[in-house]
N, C-alpha and C. Protein backbone atom coordinates (compact mmCIF):
# COMPACT_ATOMS: atom_id res chain seq x y z
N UNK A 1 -11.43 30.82 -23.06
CA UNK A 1 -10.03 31.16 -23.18
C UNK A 1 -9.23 30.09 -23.90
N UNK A 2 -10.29 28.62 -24.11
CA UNK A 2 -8.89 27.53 -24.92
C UNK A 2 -9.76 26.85 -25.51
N UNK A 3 -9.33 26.13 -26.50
CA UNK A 3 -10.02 25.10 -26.52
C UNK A 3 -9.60 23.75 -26.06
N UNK A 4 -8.94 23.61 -25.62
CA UNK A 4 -8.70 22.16 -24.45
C UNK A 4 -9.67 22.18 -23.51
N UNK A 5 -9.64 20.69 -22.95
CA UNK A 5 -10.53 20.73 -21.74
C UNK A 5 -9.47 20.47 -20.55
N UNK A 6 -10.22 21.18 -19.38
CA UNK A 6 -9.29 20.82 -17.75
C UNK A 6 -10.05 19.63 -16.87
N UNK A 7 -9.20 19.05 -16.71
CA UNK A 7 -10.36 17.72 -16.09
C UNK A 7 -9.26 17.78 -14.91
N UNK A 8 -10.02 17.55 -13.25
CA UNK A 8 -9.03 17.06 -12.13
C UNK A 8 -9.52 16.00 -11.18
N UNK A 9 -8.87 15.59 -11.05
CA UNK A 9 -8.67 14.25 -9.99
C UNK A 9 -8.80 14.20 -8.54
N UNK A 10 -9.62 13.82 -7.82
CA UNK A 10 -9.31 14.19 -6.86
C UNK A 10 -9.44 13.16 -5.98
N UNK A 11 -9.13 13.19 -4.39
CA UNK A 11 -9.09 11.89 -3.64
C UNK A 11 -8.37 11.95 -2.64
N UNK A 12 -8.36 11.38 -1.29
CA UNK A 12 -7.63 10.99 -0.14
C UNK A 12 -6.32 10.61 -0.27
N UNK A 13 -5.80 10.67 0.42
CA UNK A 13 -4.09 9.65 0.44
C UNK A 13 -4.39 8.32 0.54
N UNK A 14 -3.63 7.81 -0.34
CA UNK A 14 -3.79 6.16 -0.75
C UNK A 14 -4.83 6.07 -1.80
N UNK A 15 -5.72 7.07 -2.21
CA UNK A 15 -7.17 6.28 -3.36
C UNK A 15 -6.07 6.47 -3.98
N UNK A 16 -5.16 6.36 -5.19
CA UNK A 16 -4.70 5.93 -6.20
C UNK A 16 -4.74 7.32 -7.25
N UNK A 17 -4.47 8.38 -7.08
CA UNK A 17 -5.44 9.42 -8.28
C UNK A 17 -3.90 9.57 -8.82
N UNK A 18 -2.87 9.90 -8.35
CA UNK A 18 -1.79 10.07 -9.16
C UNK A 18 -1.80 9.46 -9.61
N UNK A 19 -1.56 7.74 -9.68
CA UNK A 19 -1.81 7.06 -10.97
C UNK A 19 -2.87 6.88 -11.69
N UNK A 20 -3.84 7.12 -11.42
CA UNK A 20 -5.03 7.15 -12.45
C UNK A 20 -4.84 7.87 -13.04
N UNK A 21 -4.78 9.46 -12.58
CA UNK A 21 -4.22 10.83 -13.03
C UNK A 21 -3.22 10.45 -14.90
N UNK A 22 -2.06 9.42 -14.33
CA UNK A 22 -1.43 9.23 -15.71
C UNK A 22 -1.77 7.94 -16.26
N UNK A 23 -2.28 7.04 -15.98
CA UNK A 23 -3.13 5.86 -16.99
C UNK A 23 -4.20 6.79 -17.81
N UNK A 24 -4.95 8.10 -17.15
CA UNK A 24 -5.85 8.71 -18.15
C UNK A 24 -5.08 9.68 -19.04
N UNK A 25 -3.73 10.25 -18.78
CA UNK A 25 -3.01 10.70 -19.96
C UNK A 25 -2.41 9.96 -20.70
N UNK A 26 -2.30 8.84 -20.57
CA UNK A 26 -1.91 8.07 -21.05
C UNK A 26 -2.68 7.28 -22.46
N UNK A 27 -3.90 7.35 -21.71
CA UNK A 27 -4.98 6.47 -22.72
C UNK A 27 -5.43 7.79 -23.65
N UNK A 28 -5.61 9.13 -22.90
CA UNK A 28 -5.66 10.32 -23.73
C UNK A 28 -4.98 10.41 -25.29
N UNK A 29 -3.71 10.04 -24.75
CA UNK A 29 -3.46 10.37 -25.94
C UNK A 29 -3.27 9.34 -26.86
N UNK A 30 -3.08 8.07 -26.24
CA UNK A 30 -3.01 6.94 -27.40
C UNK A 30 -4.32 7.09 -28.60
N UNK A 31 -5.07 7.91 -27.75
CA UNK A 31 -6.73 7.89 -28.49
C UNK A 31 -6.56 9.24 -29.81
N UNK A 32 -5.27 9.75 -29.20
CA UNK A 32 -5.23 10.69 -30.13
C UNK A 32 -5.40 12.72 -30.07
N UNK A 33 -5.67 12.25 -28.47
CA UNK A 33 -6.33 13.49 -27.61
C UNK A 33 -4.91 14.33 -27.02
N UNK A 34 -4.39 14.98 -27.26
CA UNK A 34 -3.27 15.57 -26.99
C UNK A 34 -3.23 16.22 -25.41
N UNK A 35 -2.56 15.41 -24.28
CA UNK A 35 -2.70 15.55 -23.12
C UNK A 35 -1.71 15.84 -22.53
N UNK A 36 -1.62 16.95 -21.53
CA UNK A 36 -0.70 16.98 -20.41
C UNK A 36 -0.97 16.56 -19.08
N UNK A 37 -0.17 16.16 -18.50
CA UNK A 37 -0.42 15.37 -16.87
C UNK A 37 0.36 16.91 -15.67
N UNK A 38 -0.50 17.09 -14.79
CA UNK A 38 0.56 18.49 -14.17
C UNK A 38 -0.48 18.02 -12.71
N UNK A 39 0.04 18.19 -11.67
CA UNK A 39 -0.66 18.41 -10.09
C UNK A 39 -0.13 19.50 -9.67
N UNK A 40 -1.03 19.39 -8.30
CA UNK A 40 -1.01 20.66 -7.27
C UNK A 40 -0.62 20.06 -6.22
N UNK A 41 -0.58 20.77 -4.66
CA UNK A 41 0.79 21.95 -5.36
C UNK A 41 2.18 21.61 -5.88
N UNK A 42 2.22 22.71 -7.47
CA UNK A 42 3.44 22.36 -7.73
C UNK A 42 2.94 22.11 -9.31
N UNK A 43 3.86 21.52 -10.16
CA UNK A 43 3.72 21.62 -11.45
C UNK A 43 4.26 22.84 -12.15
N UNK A 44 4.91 23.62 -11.60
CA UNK A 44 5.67 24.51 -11.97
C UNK A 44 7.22 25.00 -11.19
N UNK A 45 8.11 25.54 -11.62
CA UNK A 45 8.91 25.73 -10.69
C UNK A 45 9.01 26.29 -9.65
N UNK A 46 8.33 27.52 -9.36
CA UNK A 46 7.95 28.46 -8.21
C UNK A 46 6.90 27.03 -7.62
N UNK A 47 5.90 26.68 -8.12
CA UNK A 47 4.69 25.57 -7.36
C UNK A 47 5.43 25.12 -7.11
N UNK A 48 6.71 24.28 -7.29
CA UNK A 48 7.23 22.76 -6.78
C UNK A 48 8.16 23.55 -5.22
N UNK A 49 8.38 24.55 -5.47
CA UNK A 49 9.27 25.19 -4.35
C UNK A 49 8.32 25.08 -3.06
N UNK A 50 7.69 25.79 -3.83
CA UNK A 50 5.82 25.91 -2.60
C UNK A 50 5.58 25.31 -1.97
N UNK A 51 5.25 23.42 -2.49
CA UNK A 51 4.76 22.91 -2.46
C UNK A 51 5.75 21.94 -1.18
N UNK A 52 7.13 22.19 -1.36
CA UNK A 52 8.22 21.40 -0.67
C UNK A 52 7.85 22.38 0.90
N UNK A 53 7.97 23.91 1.12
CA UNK A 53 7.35 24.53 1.91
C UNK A 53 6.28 23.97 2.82
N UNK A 54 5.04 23.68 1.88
CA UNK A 54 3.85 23.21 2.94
C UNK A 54 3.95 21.81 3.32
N UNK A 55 4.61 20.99 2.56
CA UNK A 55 4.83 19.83 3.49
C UNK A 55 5.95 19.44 4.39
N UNK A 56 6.64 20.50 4.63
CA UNK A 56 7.77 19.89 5.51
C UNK A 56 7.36 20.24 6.88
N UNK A 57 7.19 19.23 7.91
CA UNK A 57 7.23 19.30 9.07
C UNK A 57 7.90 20.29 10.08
N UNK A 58 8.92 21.02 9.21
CA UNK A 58 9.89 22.01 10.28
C UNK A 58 8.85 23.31 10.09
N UNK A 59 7.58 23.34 9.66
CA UNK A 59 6.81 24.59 9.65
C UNK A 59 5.31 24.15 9.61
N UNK A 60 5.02 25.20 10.20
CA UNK A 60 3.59 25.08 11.06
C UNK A 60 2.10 26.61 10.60
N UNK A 61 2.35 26.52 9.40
CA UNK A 61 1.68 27.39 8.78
C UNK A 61 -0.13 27.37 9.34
N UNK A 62 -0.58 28.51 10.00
CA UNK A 62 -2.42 27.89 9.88
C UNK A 62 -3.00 27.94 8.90
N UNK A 63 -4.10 27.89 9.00
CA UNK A 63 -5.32 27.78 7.77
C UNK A 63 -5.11 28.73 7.02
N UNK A 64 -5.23 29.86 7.16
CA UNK A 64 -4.97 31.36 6.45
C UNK A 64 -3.67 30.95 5.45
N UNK A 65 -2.63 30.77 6.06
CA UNK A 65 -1.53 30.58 5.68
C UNK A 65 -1.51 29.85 4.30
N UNK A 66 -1.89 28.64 4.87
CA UNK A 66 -1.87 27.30 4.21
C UNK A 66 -2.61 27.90 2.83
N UNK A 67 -4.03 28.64 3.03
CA UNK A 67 -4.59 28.83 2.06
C UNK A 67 -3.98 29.54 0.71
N UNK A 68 -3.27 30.51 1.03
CA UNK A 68 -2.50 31.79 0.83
C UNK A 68 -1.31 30.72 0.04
N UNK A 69 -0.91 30.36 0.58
CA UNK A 69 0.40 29.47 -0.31
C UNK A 69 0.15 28.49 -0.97
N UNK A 70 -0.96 28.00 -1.45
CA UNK A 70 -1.48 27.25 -1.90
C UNK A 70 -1.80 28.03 -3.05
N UNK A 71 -2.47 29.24 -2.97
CA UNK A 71 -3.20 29.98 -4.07
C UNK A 71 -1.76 30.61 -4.87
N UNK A 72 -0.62 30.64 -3.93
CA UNK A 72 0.59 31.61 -4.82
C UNK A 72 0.66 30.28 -5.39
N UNK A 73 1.08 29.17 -5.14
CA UNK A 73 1.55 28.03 -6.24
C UNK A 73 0.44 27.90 -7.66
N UNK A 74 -0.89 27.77 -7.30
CA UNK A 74 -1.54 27.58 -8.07
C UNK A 74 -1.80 28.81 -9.06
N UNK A 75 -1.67 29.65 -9.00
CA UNK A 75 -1.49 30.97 -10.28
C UNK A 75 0.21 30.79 -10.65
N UNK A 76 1.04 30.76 -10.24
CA UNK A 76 1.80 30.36 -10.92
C UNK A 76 2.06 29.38 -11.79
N UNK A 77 1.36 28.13 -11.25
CA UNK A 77 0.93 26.54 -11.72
C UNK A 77 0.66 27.13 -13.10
N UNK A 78 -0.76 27.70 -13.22
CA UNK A 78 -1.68 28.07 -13.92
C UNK A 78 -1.23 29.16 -15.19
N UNK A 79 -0.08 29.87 -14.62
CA UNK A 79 -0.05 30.82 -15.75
C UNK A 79 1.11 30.29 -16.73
N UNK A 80 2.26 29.01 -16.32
CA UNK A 80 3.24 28.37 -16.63
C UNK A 80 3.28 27.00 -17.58
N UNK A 81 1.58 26.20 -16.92
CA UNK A 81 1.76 25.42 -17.66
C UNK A 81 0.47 25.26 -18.09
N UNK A 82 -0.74 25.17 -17.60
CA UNK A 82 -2.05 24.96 -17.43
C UNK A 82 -2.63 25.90 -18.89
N UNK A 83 -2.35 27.50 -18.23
CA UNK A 83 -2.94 28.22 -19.28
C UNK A 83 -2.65 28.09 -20.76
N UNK A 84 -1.24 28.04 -20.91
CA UNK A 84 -0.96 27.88 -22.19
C UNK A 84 -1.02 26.55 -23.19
N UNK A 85 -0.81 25.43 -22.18
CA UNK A 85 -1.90 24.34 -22.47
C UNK A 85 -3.14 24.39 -22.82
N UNK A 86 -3.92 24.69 -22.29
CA UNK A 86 -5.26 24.71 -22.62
C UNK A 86 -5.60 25.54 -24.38
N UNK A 87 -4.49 26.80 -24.14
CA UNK A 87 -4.54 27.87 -25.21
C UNK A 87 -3.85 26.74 -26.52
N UNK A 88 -3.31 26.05 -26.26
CA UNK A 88 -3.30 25.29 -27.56
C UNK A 88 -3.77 23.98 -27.87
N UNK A 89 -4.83 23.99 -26.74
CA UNK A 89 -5.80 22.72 -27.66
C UNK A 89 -5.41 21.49 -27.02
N UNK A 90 -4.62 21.88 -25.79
CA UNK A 90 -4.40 20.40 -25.55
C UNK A 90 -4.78 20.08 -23.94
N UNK A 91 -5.31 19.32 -23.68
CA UNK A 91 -6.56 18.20 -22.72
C UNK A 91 -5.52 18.14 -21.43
N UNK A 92 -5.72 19.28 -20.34
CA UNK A 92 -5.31 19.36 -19.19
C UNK A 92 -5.83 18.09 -17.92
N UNK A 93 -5.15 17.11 -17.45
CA UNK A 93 -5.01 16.54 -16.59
C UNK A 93 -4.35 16.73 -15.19
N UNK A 94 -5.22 17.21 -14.09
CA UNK A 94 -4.49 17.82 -12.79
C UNK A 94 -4.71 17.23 -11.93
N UNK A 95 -3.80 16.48 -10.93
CA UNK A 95 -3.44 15.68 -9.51
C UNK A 95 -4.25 16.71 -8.47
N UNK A 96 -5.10 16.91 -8.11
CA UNK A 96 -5.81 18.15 -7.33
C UNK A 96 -6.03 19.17 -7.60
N UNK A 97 -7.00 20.04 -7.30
CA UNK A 97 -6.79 21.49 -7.42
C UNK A 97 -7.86 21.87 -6.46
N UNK A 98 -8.58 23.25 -6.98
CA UNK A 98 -9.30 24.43 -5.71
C UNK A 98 -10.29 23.25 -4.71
N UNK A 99 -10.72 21.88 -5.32
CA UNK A 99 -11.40 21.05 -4.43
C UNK A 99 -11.00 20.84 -3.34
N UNK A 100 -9.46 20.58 -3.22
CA UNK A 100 -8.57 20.01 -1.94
C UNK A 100 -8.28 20.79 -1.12
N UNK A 101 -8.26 22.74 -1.67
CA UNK A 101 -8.51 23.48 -0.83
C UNK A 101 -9.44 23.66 -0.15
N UNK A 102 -10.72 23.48 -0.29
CA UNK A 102 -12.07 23.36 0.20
C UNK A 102 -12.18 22.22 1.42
N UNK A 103 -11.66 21.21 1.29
CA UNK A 103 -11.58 19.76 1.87
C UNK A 103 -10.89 19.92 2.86
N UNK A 104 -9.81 20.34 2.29
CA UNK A 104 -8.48 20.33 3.58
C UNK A 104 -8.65 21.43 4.27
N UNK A 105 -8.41 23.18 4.13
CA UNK A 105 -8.21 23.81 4.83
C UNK A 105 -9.42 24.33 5.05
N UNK A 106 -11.06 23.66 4.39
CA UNK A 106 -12.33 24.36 4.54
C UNK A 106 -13.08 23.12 5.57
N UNK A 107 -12.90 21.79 5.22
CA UNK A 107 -13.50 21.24 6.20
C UNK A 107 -12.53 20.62 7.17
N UNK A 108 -11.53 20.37 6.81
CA UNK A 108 -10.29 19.49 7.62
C UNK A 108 -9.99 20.66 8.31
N UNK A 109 -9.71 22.06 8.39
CA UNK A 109 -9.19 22.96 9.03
C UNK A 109 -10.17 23.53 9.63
N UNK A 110 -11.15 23.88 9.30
CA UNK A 110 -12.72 24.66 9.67
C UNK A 110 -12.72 25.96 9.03
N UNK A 111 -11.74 26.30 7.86
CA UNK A 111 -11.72 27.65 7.60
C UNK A 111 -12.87 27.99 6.85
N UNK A 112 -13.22 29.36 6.66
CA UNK A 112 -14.63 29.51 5.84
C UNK A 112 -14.69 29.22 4.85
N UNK A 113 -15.90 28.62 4.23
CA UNK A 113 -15.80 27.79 2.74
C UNK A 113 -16.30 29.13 2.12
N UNK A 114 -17.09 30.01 2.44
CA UNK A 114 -16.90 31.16 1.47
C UNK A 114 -16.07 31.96 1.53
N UNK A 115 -15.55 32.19 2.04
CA UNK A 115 -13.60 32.54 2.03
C UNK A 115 -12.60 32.10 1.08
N UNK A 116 -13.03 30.78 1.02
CA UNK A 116 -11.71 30.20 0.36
C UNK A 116 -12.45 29.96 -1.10
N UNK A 117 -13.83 29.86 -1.68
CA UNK A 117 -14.49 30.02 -2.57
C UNK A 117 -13.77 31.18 -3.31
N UNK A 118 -14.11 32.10 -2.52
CA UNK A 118 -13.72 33.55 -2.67
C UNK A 118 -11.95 33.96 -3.74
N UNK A 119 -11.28 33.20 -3.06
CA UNK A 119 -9.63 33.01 -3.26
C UNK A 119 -9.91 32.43 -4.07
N UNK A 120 -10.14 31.34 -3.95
CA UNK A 120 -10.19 29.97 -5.40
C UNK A 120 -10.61 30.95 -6.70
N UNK A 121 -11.44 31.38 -6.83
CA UNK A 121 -12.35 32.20 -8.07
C UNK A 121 -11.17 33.22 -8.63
N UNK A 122 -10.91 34.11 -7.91
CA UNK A 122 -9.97 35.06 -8.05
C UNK A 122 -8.43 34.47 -8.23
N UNK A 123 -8.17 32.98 -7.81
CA UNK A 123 -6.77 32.90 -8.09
C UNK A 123 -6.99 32.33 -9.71
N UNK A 124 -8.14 31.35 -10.03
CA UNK A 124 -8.04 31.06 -11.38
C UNK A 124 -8.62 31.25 -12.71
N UNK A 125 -9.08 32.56 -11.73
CA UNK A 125 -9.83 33.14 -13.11
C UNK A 125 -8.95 33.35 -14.59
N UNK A 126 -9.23 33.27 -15.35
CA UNK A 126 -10.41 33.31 -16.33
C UNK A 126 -10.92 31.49 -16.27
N UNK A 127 -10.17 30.73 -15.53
CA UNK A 127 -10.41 29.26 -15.91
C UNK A 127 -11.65 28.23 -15.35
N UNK A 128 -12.20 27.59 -16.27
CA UNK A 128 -13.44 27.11 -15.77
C UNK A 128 -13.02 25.40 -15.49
N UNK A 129 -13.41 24.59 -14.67
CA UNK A 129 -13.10 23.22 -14.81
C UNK A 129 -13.96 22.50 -15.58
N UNK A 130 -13.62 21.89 -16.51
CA UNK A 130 -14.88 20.91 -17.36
C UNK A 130 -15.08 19.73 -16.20
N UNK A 131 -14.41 19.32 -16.10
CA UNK A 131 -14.76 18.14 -15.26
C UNK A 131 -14.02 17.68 -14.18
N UNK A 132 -14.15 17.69 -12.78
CA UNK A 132 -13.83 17.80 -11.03
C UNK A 132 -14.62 16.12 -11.43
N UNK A 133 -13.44 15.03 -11.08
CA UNK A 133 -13.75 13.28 -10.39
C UNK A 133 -13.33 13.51 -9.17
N UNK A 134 -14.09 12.66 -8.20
CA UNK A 134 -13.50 11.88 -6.75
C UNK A 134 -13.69 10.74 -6.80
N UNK A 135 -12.30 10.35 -6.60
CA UNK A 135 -11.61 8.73 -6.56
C UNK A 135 -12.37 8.59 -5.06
N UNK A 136 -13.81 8.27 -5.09
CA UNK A 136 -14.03 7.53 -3.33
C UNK A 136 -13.34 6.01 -3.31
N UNK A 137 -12.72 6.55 -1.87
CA UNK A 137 -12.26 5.90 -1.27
C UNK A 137 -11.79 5.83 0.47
N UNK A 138 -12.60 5.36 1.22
CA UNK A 138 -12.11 6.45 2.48
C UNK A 138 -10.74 6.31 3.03
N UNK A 139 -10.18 7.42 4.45
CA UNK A 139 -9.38 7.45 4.44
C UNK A 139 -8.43 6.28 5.03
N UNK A 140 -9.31 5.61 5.77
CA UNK A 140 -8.47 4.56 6.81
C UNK A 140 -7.96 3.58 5.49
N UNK A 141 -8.85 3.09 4.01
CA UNK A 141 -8.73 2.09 2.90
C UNK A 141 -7.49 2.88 2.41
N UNK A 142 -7.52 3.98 2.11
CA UNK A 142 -6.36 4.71 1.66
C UNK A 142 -4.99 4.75 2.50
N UNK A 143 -4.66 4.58 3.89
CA UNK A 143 -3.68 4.61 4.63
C UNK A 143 -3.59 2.92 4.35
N UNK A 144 -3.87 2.31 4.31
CA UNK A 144 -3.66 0.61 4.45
C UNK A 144 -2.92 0.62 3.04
N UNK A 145 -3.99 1.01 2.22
CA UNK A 145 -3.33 0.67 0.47
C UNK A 145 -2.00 1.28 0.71
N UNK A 146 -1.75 2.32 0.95
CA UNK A 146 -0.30 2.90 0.97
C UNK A 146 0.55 2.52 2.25
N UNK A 147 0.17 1.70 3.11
CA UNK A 147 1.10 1.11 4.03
C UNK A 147 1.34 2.33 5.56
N UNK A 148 0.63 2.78 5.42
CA UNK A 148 0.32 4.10 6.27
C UNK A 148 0.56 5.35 6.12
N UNK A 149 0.44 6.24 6.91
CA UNK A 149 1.13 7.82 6.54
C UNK A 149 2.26 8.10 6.34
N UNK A 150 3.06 9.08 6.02
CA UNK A 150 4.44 9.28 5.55
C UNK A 150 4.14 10.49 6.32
N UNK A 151 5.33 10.29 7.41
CA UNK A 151 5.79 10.61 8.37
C UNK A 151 6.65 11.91 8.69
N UNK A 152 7.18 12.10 6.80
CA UNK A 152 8.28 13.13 6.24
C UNK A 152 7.09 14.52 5.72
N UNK A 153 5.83 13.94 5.94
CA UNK A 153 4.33 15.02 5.23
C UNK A 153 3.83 15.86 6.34
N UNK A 154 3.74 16.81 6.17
CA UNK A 154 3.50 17.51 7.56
C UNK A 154 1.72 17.08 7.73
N UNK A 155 1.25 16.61 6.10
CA UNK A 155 -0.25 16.76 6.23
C UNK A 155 -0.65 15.18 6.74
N UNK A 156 0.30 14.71 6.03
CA UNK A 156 0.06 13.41 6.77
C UNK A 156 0.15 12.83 7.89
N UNK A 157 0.99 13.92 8.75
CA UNK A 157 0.66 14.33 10.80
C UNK A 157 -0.24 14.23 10.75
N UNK A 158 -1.81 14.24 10.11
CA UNK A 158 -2.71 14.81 10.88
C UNK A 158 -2.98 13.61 11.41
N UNK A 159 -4.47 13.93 12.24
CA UNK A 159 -5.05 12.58 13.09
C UNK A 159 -6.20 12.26 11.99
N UNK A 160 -7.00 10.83 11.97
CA UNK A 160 -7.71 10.40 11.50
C UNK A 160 -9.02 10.77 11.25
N UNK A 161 -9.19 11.67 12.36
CA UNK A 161 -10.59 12.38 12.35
C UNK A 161 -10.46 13.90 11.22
N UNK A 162 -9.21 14.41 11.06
CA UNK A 162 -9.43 15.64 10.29
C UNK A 162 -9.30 14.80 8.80
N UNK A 163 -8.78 13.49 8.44
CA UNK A 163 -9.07 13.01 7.01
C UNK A 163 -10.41 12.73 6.96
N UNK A 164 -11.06 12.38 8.16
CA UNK A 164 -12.30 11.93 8.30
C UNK A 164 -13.71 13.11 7.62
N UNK A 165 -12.88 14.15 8.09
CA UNK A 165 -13.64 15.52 7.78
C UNK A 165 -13.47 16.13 6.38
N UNK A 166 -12.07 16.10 5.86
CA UNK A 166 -11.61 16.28 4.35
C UNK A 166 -12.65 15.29 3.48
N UNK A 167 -12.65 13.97 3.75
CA UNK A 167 -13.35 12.86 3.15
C UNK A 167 -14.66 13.15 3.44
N UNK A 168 -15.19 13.71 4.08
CA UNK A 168 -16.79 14.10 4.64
C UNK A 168 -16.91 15.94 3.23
N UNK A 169 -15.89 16.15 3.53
CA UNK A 169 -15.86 17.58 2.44
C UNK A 169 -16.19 16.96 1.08
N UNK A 170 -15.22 16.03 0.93
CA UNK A 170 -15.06 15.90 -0.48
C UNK A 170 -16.78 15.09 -1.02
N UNK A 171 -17.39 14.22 -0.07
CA UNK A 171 -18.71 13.38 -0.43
C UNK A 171 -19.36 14.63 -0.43
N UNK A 172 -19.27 15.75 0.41
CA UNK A 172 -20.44 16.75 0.43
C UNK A 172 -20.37 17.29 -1.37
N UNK A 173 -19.25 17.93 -1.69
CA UNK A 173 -18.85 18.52 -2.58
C UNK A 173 -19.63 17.64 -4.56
N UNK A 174 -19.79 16.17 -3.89
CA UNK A 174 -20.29 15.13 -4.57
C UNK A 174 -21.38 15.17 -4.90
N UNK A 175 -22.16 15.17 -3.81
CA UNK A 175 -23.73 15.67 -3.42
C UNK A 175 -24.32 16.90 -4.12
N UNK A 176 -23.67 17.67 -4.05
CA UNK A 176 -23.58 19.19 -4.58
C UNK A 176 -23.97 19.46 -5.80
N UNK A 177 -23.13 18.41 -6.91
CA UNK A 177 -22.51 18.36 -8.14
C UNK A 177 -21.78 18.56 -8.79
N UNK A 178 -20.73 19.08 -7.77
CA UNK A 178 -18.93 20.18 -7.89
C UNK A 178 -18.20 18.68 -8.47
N UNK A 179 -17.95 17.79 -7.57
CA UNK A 179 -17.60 16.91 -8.36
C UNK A 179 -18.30 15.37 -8.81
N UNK A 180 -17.91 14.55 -9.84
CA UNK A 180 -18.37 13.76 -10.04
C UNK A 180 -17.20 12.12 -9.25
N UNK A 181 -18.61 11.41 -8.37
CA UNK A 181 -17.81 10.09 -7.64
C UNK A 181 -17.64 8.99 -8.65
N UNK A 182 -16.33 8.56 -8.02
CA UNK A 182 -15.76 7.21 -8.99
C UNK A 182 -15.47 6.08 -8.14
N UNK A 183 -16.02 5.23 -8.46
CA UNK A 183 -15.85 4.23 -7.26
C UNK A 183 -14.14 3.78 -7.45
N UNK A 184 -13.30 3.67 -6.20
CA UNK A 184 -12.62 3.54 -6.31
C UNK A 184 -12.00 2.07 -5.39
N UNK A 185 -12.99 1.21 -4.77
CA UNK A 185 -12.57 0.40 -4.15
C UNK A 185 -12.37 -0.90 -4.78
N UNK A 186 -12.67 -1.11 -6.09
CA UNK A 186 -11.82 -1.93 -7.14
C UNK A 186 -10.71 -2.02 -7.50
N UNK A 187 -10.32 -3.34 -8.43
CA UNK A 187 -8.72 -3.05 -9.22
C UNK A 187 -8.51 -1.77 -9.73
N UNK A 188 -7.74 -1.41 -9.78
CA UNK A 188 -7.42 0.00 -10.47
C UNK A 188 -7.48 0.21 -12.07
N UNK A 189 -7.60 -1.25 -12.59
CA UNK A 189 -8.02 -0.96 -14.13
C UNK A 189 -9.57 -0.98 -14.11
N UNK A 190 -10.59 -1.03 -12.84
CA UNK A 190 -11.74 -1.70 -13.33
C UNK A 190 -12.14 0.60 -12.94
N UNK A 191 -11.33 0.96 -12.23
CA UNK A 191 -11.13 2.64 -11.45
C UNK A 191 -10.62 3.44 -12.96
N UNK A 192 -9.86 2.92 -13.65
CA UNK A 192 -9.42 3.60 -14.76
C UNK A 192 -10.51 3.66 -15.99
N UNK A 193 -11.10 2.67 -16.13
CA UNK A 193 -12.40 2.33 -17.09
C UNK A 193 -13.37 3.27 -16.73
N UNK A 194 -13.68 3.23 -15.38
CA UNK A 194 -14.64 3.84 -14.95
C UNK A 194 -14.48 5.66 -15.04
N UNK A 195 -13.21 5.96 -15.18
CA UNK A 195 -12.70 7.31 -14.95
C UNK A 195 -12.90 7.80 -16.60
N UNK A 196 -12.44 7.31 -17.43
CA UNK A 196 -12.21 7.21 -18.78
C UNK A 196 -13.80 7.33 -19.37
N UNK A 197 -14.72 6.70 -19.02
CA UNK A 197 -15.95 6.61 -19.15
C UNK A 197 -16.51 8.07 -19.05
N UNK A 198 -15.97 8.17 -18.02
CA UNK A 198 -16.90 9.79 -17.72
C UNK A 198 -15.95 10.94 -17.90
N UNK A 199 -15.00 10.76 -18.62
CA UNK A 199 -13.81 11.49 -19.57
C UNK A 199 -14.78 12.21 -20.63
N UNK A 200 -14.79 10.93 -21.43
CA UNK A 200 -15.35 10.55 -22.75
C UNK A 200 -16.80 11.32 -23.16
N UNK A 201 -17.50 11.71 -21.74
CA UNK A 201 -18.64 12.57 -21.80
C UNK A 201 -18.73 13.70 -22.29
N UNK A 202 -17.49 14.58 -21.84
CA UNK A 202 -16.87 15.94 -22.05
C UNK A 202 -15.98 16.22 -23.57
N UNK A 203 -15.76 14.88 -24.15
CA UNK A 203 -14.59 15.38 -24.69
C UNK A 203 -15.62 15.45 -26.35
């Protein structure tokens, strides 16, 4: 459907991927590679509405839920900025996507991973990912780097053991070959080199 490539980021709270996320659009395009930077949820106007929805603490959405509003942001995401990006050639960079659904509401929640497989496929079809990174990093290194949870996140309520399980999703998902691991417990330029490296494979 494009000729751009979709590359996404992925990682715990605190590994650093939003900014890696734009040091690699960044270096993208100095190189000449015509890049957009967009995350989930959100990156669109309906997504960013969404996205204010699932994290506010005054609501208590379950798994089903969670899943479901996640997938309306991300086809909207997708048909606003993503698709037509890609349709002109230019090198999609995304702050999360269908991985974090898998992680969060498939192993952090217990919902069925062929369930939400299921949704994922059907919300972004026609789109294929060239290349799924995980910024490893676990979660307790990630709450320290960022000075702890944010308190204003409904996801960041959770307890330590369901990041424990998201972070157990995301190494499985590694294993697999869904995504590719980046060591992330270095400086963040030695994390950006390393990310850029295995950019450079695809492009």
């Amino acid at each position: 459907m494009s000729n751009g490539k979709f590359i996404v980021i992925e990682g715990v709270e605190g590994a650093g991927k939003s900014r890696q996320c734009a040091i690699l659009t960044d270096a993208l395009n100095a190189s000449g590679c015509a890049a957009v930077l967009t995350r989930e949820p959100g990156g669109a106007p309906l997504a960013e509405a969404v996205r204010k929805l699932l994290l506010d603490p005054a609501y208590t959405p379950d798994a089903v839920t969670e899943l479901y509003l996640y997938s309306a942001a991300r086809r909207d995401h997708l048909n606003k900025i993503v698709f037509p990006a890609l349709e002109a050639g230019k090198t999609v960079v995304c702050d999360r996507f269908i991985y974090s659904t898998l992680a969060y509401q498939g192993y952090g929640r217990g919902l069925n991973l062929d369930f939400i497989r299921e949704v994922n496929a059907r919300t972004i079809a026609p789109l294929k990912v060239d290349l799924g990174l995980f910024i490893d990093v676990s979660p307790e290194a990630g709450f320290a780097r960022k000075g702890g949870a944010d308190k204003t996140d409904r996801l960041e309520r959770e307890n330590l053991d369901f990041f424990n399980r998201v972070y157990d999703g995301f190494k499985t998902m590694c294993a697999d070959g869904d995504l590719v691991p980046i060591d992330g417990s270095g400086e963040k330029e030695q994390t950006a080199a390393n990310i850029l490296q295995a950019v450079r494979r695809i492009l």
